[in-house]
PDB file of N, CA and C in Angstrom:
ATOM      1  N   UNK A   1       2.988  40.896 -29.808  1.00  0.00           N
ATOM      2  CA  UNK A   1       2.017  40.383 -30.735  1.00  0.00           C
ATOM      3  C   UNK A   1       1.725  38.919 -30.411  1.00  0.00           C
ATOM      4  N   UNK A   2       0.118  38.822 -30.573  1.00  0.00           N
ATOM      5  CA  UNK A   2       0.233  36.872 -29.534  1.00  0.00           C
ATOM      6  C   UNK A   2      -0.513  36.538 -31.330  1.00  0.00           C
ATOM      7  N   UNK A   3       0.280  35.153 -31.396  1.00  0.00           N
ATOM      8  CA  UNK A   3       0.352  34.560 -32.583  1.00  0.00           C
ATOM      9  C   UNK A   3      -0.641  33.465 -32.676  1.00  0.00           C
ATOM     10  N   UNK A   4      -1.668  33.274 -33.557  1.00  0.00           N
ATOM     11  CA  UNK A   4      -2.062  31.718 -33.319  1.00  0.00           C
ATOM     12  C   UNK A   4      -1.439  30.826 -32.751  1.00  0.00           C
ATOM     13  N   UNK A   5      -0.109  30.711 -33.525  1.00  0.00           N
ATOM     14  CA  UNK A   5       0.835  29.706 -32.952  1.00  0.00           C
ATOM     15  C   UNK A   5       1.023  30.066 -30.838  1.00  0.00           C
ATOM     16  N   UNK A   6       1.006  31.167 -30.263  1.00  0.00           N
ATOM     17  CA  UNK A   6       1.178  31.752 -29.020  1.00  0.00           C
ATOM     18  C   UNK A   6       0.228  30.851 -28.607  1.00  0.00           C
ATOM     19  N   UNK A   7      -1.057  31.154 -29.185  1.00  0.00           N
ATOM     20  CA  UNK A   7      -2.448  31.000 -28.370  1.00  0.00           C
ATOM     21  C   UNK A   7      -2.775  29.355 -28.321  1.00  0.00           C
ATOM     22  N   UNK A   8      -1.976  28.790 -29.209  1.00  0.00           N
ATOM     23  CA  UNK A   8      -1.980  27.157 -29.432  1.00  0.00           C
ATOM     24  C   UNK A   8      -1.451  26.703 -28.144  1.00  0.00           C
ATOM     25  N   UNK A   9       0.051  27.432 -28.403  1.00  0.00           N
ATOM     26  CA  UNK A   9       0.851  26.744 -27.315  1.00  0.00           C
ATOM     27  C   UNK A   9       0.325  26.906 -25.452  1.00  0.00           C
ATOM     28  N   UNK A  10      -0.166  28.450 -25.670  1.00  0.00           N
ATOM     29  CA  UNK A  10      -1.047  28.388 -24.261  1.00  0.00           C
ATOM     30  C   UNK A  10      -2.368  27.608 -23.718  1.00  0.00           C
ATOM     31  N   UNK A  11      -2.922  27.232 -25.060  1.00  0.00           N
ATOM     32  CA  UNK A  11      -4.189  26.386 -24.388  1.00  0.00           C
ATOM     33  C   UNK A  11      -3.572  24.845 -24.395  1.00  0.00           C
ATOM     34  N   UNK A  12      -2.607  24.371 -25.032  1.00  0.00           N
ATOM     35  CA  UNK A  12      -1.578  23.334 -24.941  1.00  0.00           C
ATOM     36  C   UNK A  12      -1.108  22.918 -23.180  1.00  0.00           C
ATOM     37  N   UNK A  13      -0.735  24.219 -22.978  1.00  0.00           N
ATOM     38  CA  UNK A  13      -0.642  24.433 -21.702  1.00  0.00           C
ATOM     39  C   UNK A  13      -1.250  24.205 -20.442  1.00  0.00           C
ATOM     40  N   UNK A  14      -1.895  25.218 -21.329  1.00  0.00           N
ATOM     41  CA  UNK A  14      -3.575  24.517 -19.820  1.00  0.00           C
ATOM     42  C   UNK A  14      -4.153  23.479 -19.487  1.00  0.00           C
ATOM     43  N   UNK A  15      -3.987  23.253 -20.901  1.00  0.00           N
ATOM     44  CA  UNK A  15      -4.732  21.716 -21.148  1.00  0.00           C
ATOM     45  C   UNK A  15      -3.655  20.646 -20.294  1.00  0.00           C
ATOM     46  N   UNK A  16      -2.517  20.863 -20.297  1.00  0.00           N
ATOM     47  CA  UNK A  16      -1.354  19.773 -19.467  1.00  0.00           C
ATOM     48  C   UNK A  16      -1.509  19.842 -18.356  1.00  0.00           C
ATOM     49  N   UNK A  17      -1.800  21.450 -17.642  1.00  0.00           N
ATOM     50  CA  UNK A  17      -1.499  22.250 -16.373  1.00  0.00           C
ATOM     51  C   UNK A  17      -2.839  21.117 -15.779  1.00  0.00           C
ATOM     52  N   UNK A  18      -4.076  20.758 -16.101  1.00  0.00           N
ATOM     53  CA  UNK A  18      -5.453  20.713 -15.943  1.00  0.00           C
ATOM     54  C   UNK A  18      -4.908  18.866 -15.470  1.00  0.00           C
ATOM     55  N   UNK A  19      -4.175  18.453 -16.515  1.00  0.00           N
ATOM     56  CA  UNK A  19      -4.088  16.830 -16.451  1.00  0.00           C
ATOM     57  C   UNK A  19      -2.765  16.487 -15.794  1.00  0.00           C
ATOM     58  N   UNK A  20      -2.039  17.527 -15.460  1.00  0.00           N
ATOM     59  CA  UNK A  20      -1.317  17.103 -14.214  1.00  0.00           C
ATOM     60  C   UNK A  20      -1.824  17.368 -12.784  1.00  0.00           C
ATOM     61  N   UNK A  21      -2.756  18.615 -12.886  1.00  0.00           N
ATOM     62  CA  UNK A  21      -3.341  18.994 -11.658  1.00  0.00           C
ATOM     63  C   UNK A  21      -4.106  17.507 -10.940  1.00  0.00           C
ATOM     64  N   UNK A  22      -4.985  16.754 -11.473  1.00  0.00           N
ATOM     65  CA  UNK A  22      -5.853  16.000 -11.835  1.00  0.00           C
ATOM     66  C   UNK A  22      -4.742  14.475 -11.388  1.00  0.00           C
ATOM     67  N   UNK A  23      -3.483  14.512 -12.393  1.00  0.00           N
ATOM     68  CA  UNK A  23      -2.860  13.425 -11.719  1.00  0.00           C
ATOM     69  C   UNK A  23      -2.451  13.315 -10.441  1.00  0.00           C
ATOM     70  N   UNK A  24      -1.648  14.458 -10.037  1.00  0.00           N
ATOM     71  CA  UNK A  24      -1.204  14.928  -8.922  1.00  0.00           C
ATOM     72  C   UNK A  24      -2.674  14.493  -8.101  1.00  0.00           C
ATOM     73  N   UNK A  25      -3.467  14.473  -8.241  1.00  0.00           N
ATOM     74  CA  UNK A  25      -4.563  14.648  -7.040  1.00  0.00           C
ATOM     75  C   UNK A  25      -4.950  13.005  -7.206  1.00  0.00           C
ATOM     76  N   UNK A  26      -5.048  12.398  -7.811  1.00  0.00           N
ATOM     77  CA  UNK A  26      -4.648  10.766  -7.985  1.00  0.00           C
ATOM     78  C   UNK A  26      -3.715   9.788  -6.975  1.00  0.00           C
ATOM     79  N   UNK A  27      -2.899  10.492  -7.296  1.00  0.00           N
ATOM     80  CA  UNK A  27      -1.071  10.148  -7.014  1.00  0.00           C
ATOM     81  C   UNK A  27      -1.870  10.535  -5.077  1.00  0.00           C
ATOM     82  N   UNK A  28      -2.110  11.635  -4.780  1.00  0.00           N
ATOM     83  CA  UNK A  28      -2.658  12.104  -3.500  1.00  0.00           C
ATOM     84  C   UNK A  28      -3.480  10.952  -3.062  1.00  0.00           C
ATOM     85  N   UNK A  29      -4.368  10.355  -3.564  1.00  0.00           N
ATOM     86  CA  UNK A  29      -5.879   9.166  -2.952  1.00  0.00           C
ATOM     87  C   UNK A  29      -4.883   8.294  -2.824  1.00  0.00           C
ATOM     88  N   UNK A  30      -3.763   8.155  -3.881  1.00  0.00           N
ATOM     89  CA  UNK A  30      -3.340   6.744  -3.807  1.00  0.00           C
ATOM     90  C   UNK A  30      -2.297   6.567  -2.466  1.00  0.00           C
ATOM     91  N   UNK A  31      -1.584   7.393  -2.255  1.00  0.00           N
ATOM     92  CA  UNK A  31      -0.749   7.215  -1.372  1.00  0.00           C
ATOM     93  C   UNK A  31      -1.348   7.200  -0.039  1.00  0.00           C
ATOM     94  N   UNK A  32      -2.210   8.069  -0.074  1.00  0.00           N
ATOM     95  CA  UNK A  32      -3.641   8.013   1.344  1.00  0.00           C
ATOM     96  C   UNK A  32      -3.926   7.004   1.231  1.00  0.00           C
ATOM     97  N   UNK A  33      -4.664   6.290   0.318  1.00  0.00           N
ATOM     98  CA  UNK A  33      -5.026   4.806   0.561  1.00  0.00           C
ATOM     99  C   UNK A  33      -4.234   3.682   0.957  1.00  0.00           C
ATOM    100  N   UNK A  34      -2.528   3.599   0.530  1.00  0.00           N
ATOM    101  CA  UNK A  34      -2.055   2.960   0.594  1.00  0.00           C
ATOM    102  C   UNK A  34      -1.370   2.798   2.274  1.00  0.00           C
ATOM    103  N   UNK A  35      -1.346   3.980   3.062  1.00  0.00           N
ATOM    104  CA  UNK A  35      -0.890   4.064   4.448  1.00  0.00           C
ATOM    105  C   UNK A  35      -1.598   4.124   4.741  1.00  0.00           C
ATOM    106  N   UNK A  36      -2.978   3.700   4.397  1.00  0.00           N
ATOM    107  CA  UNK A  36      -4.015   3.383   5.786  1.00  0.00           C
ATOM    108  C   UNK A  36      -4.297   2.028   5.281  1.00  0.00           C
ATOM    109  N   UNK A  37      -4.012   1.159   4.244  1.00  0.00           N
ATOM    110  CA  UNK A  37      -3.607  -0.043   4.029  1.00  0.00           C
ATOM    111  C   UNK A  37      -2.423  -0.795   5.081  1.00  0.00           C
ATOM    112  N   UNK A  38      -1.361  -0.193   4.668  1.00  0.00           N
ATOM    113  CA  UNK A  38      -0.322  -0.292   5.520  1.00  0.00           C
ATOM    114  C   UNK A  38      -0.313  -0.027   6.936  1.00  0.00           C
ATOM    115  N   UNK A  39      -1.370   1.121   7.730  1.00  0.00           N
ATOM    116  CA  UNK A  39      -1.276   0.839   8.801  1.00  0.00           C
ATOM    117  C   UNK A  39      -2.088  -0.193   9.411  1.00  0.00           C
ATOM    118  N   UNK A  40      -3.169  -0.742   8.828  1.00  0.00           N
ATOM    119  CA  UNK A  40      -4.305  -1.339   8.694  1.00  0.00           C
ATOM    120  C   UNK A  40      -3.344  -3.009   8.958  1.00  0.00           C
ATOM    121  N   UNK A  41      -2.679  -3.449   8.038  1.00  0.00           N
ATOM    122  CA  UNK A  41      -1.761  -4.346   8.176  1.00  0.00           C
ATOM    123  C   UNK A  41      -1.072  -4.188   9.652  1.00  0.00           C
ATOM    124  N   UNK A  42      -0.424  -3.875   9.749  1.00  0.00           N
ATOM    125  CA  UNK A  42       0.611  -3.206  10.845  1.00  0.00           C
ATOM    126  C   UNK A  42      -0.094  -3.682  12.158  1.00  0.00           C
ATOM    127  N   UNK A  43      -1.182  -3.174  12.083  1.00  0.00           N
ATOM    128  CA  UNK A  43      -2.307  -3.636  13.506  1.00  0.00           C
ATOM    129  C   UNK A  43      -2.736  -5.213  13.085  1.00  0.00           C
ATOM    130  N   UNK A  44      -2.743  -5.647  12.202  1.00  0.00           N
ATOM    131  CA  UNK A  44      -2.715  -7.154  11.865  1.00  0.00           C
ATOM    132  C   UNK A  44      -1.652  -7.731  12.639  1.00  0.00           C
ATOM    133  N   UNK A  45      -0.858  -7.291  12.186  1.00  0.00           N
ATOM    134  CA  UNK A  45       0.785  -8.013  12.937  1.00  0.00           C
ATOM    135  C   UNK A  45       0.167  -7.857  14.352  1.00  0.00           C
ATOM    136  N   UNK A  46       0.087  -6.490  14.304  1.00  0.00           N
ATOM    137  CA  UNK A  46       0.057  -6.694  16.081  1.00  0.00           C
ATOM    138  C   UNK A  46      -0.379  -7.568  17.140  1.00  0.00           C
ATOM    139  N   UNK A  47      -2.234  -8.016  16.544  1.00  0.00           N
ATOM    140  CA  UNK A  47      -2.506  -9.099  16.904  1.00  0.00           C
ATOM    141  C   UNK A  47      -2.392 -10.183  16.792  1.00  0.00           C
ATOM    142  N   UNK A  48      -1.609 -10.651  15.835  1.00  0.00           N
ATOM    143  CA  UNK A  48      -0.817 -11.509  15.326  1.00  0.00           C
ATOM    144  C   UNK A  48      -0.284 -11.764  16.665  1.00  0.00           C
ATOM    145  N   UNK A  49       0.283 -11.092  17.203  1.00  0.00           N
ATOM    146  CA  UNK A  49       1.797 -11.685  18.156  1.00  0.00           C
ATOM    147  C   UNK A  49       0.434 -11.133  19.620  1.00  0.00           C
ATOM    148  N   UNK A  50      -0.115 -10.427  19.802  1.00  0.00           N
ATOM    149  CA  UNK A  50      -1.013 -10.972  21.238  1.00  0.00           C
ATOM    150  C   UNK A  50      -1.268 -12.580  20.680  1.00  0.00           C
ATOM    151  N   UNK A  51      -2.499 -13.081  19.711  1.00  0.00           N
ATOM    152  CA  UNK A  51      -2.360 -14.091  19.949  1.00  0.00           C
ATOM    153  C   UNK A  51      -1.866 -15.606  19.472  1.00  0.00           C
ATOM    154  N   UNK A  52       0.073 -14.636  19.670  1.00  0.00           N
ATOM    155  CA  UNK A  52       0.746 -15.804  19.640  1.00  0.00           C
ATOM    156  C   UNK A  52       1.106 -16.554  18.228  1.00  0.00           C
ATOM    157  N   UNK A  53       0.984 -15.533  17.009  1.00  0.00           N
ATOM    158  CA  UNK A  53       1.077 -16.259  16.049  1.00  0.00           C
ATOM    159  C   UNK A  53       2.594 -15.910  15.291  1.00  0.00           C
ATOM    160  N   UNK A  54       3.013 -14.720  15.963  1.00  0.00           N
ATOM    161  CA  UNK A  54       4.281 -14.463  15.793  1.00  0.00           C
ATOM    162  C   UNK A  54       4.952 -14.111  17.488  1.00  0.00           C
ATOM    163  N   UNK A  55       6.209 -14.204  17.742  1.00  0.00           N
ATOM    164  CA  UNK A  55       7.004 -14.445  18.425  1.00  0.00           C
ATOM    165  C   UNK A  55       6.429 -12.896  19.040  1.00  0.00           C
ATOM    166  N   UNK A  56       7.159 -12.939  20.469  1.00  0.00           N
ATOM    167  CA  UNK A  56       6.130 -11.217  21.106  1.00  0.00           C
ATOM    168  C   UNK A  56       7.407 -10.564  21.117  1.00  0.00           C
ATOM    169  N   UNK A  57       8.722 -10.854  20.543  1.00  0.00           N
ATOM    170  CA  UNK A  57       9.422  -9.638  20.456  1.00  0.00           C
ATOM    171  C   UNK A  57       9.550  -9.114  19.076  1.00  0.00           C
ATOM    172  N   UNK A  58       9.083  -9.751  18.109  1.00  0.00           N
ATOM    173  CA  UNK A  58       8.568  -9.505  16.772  1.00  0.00           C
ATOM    174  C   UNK A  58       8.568  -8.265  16.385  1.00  0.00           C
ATOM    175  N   UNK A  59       9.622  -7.258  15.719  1.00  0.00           N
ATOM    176  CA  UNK A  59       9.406  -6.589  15.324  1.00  0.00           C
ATOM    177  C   UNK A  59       8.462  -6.035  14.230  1.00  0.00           C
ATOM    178  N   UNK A  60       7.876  -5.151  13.709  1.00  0.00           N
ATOM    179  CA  UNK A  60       6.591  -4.855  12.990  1.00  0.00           C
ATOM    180  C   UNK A  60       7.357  -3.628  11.976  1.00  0.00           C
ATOM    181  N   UNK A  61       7.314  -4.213  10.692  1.00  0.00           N
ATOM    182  CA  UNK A  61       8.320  -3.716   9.801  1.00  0.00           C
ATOM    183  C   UNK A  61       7.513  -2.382   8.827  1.00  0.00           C
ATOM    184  N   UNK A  62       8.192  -1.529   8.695  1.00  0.00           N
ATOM    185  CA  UNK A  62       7.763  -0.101   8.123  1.00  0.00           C
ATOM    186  C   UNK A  62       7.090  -0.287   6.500  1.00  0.00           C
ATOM    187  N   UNK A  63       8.110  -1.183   5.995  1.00  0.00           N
ATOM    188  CA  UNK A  63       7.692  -0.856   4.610  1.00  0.00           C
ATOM    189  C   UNK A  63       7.151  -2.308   4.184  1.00  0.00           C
ATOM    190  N   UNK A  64       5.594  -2.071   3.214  1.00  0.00           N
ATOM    191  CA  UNK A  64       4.727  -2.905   3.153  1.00  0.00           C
ATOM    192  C   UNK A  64       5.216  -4.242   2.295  1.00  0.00           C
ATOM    193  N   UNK A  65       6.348  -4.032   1.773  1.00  0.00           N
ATOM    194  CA  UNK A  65       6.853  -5.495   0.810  1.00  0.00           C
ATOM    195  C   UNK A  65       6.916  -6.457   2.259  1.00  0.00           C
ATOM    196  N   UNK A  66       7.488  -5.934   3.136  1.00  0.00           N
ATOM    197  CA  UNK A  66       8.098  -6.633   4.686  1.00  0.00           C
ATOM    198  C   UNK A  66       6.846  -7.320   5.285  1.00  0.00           C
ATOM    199  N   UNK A  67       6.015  -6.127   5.087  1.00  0.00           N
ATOM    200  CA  UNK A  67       4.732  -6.174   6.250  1.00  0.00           C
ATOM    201  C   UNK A  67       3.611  -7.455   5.301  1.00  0.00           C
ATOM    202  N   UNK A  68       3.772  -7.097   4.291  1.00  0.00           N
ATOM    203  CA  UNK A  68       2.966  -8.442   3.750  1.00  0.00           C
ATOM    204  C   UNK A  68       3.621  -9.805   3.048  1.00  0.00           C
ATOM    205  N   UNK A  69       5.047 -10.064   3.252  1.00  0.00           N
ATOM    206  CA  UNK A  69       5.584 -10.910   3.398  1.00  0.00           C
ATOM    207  C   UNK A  69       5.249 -11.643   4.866  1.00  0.00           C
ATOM    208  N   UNK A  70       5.556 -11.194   5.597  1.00  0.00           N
ATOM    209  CA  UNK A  70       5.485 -11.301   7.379  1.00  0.00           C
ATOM    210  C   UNK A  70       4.031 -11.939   7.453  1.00  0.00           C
ATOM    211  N   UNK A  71       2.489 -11.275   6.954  1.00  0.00           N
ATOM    212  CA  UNK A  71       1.506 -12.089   7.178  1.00  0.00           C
ATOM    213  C   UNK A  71       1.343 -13.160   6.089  1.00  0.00           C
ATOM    214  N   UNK A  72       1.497 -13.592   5.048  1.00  0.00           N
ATOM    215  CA  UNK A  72       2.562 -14.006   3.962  1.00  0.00           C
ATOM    216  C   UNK A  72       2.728 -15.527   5.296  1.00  0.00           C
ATOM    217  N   UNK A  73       3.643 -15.067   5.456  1.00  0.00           N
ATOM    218  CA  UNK A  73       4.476 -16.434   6.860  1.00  0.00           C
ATOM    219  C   UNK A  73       3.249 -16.816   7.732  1.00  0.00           C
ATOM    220  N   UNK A  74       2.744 -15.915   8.532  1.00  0.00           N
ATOM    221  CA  UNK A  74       1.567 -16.398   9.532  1.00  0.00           C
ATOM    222  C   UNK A  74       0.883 -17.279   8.700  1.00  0.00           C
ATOM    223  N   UNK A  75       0.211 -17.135   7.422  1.00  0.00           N
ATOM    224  CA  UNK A  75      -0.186 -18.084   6.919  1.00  0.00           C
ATOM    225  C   UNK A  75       0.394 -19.193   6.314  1.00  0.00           C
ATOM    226  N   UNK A  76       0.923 -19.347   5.508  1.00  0.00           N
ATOM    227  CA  UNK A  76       1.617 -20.270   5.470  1.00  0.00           C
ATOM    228  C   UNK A  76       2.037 -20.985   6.512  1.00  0.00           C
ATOM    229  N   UNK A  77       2.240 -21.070   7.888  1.00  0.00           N
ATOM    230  CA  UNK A  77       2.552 -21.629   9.237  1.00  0.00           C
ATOM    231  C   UNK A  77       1.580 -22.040   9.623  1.00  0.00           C
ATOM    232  N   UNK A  78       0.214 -21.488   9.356  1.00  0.00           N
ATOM    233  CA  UNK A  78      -1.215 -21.932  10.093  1.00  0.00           C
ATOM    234  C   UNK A  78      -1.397 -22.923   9.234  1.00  0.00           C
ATOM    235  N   UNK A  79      -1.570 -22.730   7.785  1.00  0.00           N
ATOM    236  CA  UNK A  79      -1.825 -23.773   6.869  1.00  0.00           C
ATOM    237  C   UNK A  79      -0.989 -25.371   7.193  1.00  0.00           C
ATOM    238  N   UNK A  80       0.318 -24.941   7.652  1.00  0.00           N
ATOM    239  CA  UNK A  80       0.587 -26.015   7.829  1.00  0.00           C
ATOM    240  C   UNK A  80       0.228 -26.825   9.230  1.00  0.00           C
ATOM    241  N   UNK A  81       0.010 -26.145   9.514  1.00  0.00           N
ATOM    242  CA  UNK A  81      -0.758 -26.449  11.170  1.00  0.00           C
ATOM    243  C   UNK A  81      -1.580 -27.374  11.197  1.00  0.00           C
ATOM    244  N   UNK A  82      -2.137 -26.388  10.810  1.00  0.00           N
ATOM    245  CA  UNK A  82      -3.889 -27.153   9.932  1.00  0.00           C
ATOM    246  C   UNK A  82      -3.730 -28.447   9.029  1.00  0.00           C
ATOM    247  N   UNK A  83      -2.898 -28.261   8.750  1.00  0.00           N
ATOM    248  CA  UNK A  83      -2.539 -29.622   7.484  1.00  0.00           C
ATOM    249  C   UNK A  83      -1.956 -31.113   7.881  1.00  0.00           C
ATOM    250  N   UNK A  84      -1.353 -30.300   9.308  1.00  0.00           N
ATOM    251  CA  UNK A  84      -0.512 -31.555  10.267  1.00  0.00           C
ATOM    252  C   UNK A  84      -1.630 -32.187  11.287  1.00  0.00           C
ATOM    253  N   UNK A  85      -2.686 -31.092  11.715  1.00  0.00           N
ATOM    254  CA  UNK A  85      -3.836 -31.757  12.371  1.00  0.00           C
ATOM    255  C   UNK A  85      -4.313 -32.626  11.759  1.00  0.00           C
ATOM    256  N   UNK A  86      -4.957 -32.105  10.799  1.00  0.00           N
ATOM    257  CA  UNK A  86      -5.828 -32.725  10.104  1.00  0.00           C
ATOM    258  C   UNK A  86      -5.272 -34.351   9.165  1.00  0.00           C
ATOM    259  N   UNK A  87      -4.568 -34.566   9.243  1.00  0.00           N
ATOM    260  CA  UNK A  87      -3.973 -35.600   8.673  1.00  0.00           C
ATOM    261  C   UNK A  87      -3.679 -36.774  10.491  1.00  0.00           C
ATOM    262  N   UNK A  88      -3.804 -36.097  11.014  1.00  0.00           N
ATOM    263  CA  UNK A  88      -3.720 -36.658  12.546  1.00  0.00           C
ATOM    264  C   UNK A  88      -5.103 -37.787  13.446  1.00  0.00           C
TER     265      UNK A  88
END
């Protein structure tokens, strides 16, 4: 026997099934976006160290707290560069 109360709890259901489907597919763009961020960076570094702004045995770090600390430094080093010229 399906109960009002049954038929509540199943469209309850759907209704969750619908807004996790929906998050889940969110959660999906975001993490896509974020490793082609991250690799996007990554090739930053790289040229970074062709020209010479980090050391050429410079390792090129996986996870993005690292990877944008690291350009983070390149700047901060140029700035001061720039800051020591220019006062010159």
């Amino acid at each position: 026997m399906v109960t009002s109360q049954i038929l509540l709890a199943r469209l309850e259901l759907d209704r969750l099934g619908r807004i996790l489907r929906r998050r889940e597919a969110e959660l999906r763009a975001v993490v896509s976006s974020t490793a082609t961020w991250q690799r996007e960076a990554q090739a930053w570094l790289r040229q970074a160290i062709e020209y010479g702004l980090l050391p050429a045995g410079q390792r090129i770090p996986e996870e993005w707290p690292q990877i944008v600390d690291l350009l983070r430094s390149i700047v901060r080093a140029k700035r001061s560069t720039l800051n020591q010229v220019s006062k010159a």
